[in-house]
C-alpha atoms as a PDB file:
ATOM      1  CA  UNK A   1      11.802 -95.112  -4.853  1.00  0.00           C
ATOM      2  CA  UNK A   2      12.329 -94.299  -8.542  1.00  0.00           C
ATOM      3  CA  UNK A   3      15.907 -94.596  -9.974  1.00  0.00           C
ATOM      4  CA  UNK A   4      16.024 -90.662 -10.564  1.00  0.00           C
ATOM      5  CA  UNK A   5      14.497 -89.727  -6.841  1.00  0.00           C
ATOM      6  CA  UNK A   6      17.725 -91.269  -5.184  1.00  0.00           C
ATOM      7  CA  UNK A   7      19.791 -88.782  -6.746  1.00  0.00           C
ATOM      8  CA  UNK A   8      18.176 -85.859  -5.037  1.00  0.00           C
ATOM      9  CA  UNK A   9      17.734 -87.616  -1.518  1.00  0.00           C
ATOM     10  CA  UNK A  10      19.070 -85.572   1.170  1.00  0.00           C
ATOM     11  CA  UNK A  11      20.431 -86.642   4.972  1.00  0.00           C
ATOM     12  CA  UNK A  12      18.085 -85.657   8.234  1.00  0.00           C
ATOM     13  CA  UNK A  13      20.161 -82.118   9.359  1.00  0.00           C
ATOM     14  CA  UNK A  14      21.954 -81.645   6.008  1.00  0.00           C
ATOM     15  CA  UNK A  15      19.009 -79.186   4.226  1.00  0.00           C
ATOM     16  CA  UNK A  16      20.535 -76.406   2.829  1.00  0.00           C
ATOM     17  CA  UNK A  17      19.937 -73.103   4.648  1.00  0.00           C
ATOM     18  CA  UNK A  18      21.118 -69.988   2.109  1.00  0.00           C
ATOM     19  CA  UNK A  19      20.851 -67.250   4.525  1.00  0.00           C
ATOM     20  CA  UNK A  20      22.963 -68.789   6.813  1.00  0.00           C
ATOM     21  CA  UNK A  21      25.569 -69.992   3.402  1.00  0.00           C
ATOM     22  CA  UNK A  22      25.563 -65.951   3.313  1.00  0.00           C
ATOM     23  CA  UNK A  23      26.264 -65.032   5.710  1.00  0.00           C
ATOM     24  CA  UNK A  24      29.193 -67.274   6.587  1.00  0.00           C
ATOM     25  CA  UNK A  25      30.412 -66.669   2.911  1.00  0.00           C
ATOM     26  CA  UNK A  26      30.261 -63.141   4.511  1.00  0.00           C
ATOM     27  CA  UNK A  27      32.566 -63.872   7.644  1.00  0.00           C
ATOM     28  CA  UNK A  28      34.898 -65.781   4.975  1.00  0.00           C
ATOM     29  CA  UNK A  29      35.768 -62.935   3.230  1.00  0.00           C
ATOM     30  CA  UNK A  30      36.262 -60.850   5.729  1.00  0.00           C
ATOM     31  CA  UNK A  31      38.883 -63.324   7.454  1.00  0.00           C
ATOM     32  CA  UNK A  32      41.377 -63.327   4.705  1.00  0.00           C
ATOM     33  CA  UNK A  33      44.572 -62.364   4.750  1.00  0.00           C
ATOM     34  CA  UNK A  34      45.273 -58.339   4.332  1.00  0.00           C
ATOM     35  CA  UNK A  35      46.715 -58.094   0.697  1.00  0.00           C
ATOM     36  CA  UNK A  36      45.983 -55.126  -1.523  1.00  0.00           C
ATOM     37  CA  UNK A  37      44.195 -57.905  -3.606  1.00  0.00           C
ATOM     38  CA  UNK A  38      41.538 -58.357  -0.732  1.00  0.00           C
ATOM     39  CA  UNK A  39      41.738 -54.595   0.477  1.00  0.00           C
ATOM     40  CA  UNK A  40      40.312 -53.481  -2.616  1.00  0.00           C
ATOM     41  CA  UNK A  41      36.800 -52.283  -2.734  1.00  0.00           C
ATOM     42  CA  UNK A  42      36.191 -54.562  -6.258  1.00  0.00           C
ATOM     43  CA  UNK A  43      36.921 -57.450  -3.735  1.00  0.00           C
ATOM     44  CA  UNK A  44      33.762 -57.239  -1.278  1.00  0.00           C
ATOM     45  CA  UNK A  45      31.058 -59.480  -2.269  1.00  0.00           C
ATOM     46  CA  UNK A  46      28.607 -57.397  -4.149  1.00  0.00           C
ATOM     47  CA  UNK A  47      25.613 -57.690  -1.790  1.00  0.00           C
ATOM     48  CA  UNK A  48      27.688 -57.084   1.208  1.00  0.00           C
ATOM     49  CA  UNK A  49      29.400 -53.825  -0.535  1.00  0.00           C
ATOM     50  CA  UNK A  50      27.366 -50.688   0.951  1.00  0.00           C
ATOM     51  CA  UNK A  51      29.379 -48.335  -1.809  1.00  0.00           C
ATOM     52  CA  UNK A  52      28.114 -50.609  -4.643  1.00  0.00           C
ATOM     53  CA  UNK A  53      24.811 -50.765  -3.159  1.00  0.00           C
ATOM     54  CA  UNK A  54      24.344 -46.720  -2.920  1.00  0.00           C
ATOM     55  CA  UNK A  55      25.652 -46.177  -6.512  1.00  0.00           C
ATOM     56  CA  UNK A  56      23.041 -44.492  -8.737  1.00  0.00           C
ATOM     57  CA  UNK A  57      22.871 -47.112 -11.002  1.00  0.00           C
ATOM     58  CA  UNK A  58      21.561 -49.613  -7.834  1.00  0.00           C
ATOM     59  CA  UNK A  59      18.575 -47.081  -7.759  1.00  0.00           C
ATOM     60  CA  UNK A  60      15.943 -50.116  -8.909  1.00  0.00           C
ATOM     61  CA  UNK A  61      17.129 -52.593  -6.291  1.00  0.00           C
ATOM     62  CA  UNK A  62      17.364 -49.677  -3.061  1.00  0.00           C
ATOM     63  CA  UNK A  63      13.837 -49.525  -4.088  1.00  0.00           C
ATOM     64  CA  UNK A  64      13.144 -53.041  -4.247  1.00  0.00           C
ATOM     65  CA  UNK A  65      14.661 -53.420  -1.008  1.00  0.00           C
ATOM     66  CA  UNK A  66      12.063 -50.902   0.961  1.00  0.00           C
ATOM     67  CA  UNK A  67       9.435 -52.404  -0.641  1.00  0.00           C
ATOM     68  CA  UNK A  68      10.019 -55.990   0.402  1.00  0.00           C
ATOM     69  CA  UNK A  69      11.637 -55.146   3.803  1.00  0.00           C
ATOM     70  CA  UNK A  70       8.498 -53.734   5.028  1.00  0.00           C
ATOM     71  CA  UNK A  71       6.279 -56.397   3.504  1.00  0.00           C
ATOM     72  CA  UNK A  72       7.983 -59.166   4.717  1.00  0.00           C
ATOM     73  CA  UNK A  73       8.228 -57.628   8.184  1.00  0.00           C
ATOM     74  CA  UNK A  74       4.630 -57.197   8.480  1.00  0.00           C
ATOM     75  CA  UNK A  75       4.153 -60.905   6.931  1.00  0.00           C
ATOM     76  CA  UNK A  76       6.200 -62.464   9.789  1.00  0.00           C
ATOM     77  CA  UNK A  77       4.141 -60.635  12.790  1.00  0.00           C
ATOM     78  CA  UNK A  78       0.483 -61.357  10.188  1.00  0.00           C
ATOM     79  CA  UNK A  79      -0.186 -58.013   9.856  1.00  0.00           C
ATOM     80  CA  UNK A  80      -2.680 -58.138   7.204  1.00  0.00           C
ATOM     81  CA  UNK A  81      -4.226 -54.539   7.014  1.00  0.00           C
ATOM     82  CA  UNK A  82      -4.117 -50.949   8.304  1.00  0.00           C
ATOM     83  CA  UNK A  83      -5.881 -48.078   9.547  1.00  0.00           C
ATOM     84  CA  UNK A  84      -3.676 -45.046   8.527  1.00  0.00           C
ATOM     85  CA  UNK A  85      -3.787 -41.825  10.322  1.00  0.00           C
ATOM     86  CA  UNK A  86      -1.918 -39.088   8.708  1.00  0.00           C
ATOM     87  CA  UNK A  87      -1.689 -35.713  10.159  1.00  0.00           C
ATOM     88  CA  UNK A  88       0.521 -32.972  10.924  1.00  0.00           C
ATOM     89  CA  UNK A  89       3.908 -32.910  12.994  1.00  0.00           C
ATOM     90  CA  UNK A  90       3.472 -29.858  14.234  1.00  0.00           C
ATOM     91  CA  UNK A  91       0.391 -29.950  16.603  1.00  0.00           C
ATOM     92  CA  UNK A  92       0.939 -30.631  19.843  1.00  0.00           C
ATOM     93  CA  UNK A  93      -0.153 -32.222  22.612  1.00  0.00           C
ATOM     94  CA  UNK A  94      -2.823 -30.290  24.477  1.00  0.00           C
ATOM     95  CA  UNK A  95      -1.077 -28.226  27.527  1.00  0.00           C
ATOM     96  CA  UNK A  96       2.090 -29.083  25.608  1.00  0.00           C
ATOM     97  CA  UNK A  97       4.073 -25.760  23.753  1.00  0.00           C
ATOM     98  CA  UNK A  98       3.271 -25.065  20.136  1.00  0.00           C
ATOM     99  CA  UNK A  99       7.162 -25.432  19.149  1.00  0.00           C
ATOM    100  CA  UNK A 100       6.778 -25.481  15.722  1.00  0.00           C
ATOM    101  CA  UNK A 101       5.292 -21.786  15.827  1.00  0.00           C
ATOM    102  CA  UNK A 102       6.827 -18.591  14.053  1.00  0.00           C
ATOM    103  CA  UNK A 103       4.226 -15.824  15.300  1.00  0.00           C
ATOM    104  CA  UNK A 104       1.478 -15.250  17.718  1.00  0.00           C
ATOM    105  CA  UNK A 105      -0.900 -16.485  15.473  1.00  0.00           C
ATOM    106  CA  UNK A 106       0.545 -19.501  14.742  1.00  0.00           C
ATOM    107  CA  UNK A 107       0.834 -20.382  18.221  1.00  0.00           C
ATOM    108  CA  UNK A 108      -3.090 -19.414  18.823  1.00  0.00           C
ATOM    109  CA  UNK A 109      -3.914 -21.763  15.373  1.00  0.00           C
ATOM    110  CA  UNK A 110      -1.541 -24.534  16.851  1.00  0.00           C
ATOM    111  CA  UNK A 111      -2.427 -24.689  20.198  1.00  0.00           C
ATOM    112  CA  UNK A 112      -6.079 -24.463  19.277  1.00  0.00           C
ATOM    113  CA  UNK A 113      -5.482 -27.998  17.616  1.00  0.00           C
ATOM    114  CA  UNK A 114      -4.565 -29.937  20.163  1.00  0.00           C
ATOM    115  CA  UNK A 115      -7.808 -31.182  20.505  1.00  0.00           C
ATOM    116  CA  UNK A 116      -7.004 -33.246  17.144  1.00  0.00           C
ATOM    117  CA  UNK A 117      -3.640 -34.601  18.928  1.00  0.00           C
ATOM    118  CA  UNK A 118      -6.518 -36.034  21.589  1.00  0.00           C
ATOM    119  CA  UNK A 119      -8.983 -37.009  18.824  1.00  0.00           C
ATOM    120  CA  UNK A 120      -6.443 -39.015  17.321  1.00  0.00           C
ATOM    121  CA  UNK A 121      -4.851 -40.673  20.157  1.00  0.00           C
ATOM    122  CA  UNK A 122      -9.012 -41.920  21.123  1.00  0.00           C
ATOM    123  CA  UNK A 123      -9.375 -42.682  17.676  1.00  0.00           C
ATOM    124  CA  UNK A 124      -6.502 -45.163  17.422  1.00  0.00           C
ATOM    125  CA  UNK A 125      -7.315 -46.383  20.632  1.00  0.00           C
ATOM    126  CA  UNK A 126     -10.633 -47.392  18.844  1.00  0.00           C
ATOM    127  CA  UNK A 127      -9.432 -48.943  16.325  1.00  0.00           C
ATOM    128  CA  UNK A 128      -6.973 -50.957  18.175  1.00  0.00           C
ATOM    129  CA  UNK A 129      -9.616 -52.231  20.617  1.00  0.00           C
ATOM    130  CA  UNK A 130     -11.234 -53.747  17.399  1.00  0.00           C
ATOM    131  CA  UNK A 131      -7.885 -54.850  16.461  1.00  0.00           C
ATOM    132  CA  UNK A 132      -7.700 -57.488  19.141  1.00  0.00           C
ATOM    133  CA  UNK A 133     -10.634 -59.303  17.745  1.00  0.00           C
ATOM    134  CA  UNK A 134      -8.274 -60.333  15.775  1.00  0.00           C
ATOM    135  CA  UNK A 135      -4.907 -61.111  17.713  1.00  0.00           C
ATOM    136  CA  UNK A 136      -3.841 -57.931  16.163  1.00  0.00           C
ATOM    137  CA  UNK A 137      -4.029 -59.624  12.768  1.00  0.00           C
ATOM    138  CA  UNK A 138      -6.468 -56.447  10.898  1.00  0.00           C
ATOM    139  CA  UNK A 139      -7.019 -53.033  11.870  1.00  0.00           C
ATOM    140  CA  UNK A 140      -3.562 -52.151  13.215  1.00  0.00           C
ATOM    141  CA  UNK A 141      -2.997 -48.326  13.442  1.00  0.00           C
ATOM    142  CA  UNK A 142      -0.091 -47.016  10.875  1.00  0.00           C
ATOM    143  CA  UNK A 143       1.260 -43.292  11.171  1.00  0.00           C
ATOM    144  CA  UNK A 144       4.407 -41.706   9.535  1.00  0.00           C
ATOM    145  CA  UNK A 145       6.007 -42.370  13.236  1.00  0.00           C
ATOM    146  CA  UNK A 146       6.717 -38.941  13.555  1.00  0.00           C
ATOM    147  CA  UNK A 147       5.633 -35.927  16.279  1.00  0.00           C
ATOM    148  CA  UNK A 148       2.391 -34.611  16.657  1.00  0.00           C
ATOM    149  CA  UNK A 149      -0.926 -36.500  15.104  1.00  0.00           C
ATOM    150  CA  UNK A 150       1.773 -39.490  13.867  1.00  0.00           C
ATOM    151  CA  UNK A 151       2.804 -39.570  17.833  1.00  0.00           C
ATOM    152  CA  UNK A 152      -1.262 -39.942  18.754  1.00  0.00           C
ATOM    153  CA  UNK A 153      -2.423 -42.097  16.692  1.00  0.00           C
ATOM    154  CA  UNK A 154       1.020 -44.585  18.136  1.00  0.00           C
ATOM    155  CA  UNK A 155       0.420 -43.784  21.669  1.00  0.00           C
ATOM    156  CA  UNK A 156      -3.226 -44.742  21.125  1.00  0.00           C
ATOM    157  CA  UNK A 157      -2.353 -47.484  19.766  1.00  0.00           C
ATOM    158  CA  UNK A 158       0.301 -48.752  22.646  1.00  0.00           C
ATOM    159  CA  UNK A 159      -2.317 -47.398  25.308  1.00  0.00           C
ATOM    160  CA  UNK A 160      -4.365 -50.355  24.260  1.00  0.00           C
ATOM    161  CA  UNK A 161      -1.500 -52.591  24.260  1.00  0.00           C
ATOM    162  CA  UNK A 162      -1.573 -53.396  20.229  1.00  0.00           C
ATOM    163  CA  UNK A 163       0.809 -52.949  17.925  1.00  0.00           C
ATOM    164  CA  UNK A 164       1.818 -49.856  15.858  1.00  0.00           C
ATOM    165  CA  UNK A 165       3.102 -49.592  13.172  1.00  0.00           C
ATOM    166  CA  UNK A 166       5.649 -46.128  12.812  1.00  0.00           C
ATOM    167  CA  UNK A 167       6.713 -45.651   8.400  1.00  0.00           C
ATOM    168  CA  UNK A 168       9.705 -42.355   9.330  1.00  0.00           C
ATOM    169  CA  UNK A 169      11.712 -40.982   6.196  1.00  0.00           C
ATOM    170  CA  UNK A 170      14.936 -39.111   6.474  1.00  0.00           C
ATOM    171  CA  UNK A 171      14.236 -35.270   6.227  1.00  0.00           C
ATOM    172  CA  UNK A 172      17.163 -32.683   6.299  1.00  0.00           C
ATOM    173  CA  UNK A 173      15.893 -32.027   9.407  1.00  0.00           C
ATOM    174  CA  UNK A 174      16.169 -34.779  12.463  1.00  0.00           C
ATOM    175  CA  UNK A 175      12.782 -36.491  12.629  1.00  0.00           C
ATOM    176  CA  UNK A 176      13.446 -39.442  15.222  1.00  0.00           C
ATOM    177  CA  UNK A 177      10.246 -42.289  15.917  1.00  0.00           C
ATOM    178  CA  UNK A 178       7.917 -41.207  18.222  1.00  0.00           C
ATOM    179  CA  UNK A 179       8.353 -44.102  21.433  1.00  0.00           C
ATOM    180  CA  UNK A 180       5.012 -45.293  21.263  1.00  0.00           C
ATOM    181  CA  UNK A 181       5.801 -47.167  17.669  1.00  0.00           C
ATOM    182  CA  UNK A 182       6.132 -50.599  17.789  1.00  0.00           C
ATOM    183  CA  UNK A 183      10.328 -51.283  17.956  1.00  0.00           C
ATOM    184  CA  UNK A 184       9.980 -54.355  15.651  1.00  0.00           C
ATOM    185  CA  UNK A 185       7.348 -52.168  13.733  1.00  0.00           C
ATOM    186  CA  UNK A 186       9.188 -49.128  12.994  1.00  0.00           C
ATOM    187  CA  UNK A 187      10.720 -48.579  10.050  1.00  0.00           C
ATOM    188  CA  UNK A 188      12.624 -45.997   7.931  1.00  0.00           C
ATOM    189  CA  UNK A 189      12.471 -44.834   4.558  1.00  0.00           C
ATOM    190  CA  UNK A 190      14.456 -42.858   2.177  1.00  0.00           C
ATOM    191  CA  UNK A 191      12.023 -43.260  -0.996  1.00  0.00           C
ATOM    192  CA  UNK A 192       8.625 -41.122  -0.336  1.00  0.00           C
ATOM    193  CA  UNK A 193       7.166 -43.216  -2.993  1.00  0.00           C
ATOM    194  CA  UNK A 194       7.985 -46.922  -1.509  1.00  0.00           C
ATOM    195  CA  UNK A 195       6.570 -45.113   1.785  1.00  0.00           C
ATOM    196  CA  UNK A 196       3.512 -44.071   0.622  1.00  0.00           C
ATOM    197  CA  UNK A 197       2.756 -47.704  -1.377  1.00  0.00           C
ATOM    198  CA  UNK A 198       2.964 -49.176   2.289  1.00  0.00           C
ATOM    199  CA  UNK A 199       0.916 -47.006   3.766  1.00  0.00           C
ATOM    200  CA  UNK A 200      -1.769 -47.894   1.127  1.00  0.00           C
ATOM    201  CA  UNK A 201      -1.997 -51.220  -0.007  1.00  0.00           C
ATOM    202  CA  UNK A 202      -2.914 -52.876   3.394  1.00  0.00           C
ATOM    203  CA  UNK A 203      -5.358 -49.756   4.270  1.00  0.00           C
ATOM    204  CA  UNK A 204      -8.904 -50.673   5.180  1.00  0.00           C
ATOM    205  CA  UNK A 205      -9.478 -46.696   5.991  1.00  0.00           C
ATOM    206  CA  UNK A 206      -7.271 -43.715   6.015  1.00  0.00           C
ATOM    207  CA  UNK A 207      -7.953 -40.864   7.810  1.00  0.00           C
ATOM    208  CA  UNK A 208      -6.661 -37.295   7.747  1.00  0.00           C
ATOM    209  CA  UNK A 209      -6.070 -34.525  10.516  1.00  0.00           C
ATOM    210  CA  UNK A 210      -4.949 -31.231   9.722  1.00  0.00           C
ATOM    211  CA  UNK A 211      -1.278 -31.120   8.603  1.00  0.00           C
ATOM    212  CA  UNK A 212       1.183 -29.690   5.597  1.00  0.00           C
ATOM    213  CA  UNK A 213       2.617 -30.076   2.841  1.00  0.00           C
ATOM    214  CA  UNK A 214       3.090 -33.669   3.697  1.00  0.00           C
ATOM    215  CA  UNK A 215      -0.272 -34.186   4.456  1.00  0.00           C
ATOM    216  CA  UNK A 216      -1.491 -32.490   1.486  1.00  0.00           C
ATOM    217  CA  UNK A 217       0.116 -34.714  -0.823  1.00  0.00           C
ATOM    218  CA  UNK A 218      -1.058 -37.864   0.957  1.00  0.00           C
ATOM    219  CA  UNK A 219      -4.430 -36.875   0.434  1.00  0.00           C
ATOM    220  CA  UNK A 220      -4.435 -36.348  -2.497  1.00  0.00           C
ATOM    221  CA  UNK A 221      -2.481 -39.454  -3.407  1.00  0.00           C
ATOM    222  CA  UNK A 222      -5.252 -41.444  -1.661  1.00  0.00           C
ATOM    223  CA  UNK A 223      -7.942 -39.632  -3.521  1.00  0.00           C
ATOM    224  CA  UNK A 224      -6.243 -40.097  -7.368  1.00  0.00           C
ATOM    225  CA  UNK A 225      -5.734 -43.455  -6.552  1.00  0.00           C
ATOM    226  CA  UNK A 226      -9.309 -44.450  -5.254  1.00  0.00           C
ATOM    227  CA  UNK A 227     -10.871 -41.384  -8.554  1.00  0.00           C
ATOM    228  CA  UNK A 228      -8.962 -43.462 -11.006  1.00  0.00           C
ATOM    229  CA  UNK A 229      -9.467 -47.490  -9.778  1.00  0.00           C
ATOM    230  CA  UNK A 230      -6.098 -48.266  -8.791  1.00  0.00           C
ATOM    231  CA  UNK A 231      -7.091 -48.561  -5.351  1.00  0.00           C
ATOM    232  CA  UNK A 232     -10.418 -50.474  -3.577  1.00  0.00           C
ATOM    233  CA  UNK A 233     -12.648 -47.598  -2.279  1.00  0.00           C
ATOM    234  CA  UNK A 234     -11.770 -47.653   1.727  1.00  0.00           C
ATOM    235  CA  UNK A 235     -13.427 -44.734   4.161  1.00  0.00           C
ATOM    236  CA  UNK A 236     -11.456 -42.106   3.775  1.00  0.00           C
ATOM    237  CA  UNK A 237     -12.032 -39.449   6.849  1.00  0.00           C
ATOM    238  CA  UNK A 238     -10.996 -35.903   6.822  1.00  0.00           C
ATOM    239  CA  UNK A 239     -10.860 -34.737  10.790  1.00  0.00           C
ATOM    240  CA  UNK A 240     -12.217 -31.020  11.290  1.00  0.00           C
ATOM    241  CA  UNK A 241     -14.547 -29.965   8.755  1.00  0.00           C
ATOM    242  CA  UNK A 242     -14.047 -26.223   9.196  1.00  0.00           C
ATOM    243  CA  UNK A 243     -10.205 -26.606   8.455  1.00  0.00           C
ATOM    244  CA  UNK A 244     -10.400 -28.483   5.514  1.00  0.00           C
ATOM    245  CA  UNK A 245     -13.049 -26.912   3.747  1.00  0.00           C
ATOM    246  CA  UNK A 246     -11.269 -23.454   3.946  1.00  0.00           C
ATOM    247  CA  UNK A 247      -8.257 -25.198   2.660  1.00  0.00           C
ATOM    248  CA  UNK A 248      -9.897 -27.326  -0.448  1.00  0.00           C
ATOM    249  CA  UNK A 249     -12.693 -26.007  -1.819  1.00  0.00           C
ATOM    250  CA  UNK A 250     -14.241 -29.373  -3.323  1.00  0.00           C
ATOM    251  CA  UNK A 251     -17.344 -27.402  -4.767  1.00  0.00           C
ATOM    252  CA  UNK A 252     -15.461 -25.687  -6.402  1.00  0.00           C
ATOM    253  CA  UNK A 253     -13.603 -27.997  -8.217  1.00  0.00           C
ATOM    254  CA  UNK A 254     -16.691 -29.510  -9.136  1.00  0.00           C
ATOM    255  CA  UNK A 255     -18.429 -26.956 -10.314  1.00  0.00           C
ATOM    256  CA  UNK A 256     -15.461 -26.020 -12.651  1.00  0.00           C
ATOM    257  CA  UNK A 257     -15.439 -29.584 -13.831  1.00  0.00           C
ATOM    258  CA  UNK A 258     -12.033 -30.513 -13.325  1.00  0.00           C
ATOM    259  CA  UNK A 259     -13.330 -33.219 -11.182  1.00  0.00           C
ATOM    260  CA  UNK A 260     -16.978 -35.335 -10.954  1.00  0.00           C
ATOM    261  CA  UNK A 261     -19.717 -34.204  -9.043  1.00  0.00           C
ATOM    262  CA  UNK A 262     -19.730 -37.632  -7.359  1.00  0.00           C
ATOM    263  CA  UNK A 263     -15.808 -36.982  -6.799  1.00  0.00           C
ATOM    264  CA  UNK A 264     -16.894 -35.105  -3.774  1.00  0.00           C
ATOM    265  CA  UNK A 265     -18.887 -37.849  -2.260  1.00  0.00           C
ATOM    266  CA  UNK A 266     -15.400 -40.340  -2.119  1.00  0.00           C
ATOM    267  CA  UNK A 267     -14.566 -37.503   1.004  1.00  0.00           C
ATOM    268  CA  UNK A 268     -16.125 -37.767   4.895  1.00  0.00           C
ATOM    269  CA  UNK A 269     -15.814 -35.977   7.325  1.00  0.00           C
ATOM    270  CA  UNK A 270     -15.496 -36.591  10.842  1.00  0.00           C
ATOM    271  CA  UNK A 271     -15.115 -34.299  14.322  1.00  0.00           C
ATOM    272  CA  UNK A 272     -14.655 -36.652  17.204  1.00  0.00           C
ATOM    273  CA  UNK A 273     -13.011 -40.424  17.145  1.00  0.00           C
ATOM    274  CA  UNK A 274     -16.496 -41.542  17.463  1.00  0.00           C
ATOM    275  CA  UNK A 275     -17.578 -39.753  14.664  1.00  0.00           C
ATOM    276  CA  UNK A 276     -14.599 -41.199  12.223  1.00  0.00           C
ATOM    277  CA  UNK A 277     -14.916 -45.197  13.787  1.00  0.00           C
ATOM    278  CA  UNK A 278     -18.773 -44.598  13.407  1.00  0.00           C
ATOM    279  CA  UNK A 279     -18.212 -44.369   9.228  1.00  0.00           C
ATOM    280  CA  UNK A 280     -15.501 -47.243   9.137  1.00  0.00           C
ATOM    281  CA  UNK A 281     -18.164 -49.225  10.977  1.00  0.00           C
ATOM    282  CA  UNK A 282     -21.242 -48.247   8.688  1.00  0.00           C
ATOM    283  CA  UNK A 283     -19.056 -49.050   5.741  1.00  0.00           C
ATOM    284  CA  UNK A 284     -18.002 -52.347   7.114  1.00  0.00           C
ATOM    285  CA  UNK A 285     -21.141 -53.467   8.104  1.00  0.00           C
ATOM    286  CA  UNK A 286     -19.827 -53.138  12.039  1.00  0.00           C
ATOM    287  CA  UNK A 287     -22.701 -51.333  13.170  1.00  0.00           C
ATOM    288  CA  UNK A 288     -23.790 -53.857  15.586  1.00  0.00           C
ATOM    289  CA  UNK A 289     -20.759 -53.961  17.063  1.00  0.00           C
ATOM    290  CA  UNK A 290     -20.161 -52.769  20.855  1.00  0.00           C
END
């Protein structure tokens, strides 16, 4: 051994472990004597200081934080990509009562849609089947963790005993994780943009089921970011033709030129679970596949 090596040789049992050197440095400070010295806020160690941590200025790092929670999360159970299913808290279960509705026809329109809360729940059942091919590893079934086509697409998911994956956000109002997510898999957000990154950058398809606002803007996210090249073109699946197509008239926006004629084609569209794992399988080269 070189003259210089010896001065970095280290014991058997003596490595250096700083998670655990912070959080004992942690327990240290709080086991002080009470002084006003050590009662003082300035006192706490920075990183253990929730008022420091939730000052505007510590904007950047909140945000660095729910971006590497999440991904290191995932890393540790080798989740390596998604399906996404986004969709609409507000449909419910079929037999189950429209709750979200405000008038008679709302509760017709809503109650009509359960068959998407079914669609979904096959459809991530699907996908988690083909999931197992690879000890969960690919293919794992993502929602917002919320009610409605978030709860399907998790209870799918857990019906065929894989993991799910459940990305909530606070809203003003209480929106609790469905119980089908995944406990070690279910997270909570209160950046929309850090949310939305996860729910794209291990996607290998994303689909779509009637929804909101919410839903709305996630489309259209995905679509920008596959139109411009920022994101690898993955299937992405609209569920019930006849809704969307009343709501987004693509043609039109074509034919005004605002987007590309061949903008239209980055959109398919899909009735049944078959239908939508039919298209991730065609673009995969799956077909074969039972």
């Amino acid at each position: 051994m070189a003259k210089n090596d010896k001065a970095v040789e280290r014991k058997p049992g003596r490595r250096w472990d700083p998670l655990q050197s912070s959080s004992s440095d942690k327990r240290r400070a709080e086991d002080v004597p009470k002084t006003p010295q050590t009662l003082s806020p300035a006192y706490r160690l920075a990183y253990a200081d929730t008022d420091f941590l939730l000052r505007p200025e510590l904007q950047p790092v909140r945000l660095q934080l729910e971006l590497m929670k999440v991904d290191m999360a995932l890393a540790e159970m080798n989740i390596r990509s998604t399906i996404v299913i986004f969709g609409g808290a507000r449909i419910p279960a079929p037999g189950a009562e429209a709750w979200a509705a405000r008038n008679p026809v709302q509760r017709a329109n809503l109650e009509g849609a359960s068959r998407y809360y079914e669609e979904a729940r096959k459809f991530a059942q699907l996908c988690s089947d083909h999931a197992r091919r690879s000890d969960f590893e690919e293919f794992v079934v993502v929602t917002g963790g919320g009610p409605g086509v978030m709860e399907a697409g998790n209870k799918g998911a857990a019906d065929a005993g894989a993991p799910t994956i459940g990305l909530n956000i606070v809203l003003p109002h209480e929106q609790a994780p469905n119980h089908f997510v995944t406990p070690e898999l279910s997270f909570n957000f209160h950046y929309f943009a850090i949310r939305k990154m996860h729910f794209l950058k291990r996607a290998k398809a994303i689909t779509v089921f009637p929804g909101g606002f919410g839903t709305l803007d996630e489309l259209f996210e995905t679509l920008t970011l596959i139109q411009t090249g920022r994101m690898a073109p993955v299937p992405l699946i609209l569920f019930g033709e006849a809704f969307w197509r009343r709501i987004i008239d693509f043609e039109a926006l074509s034919e005004f030129g605002t987007i590309a004629p061949e903008d239209i084609e980055l959109v398919n569209f899909a009735e049944t679970a078959e239908d939508g794992w039919r298209i991730i399988q065609d673009f995969y080269g799956m077909s074969g596949e039972a």
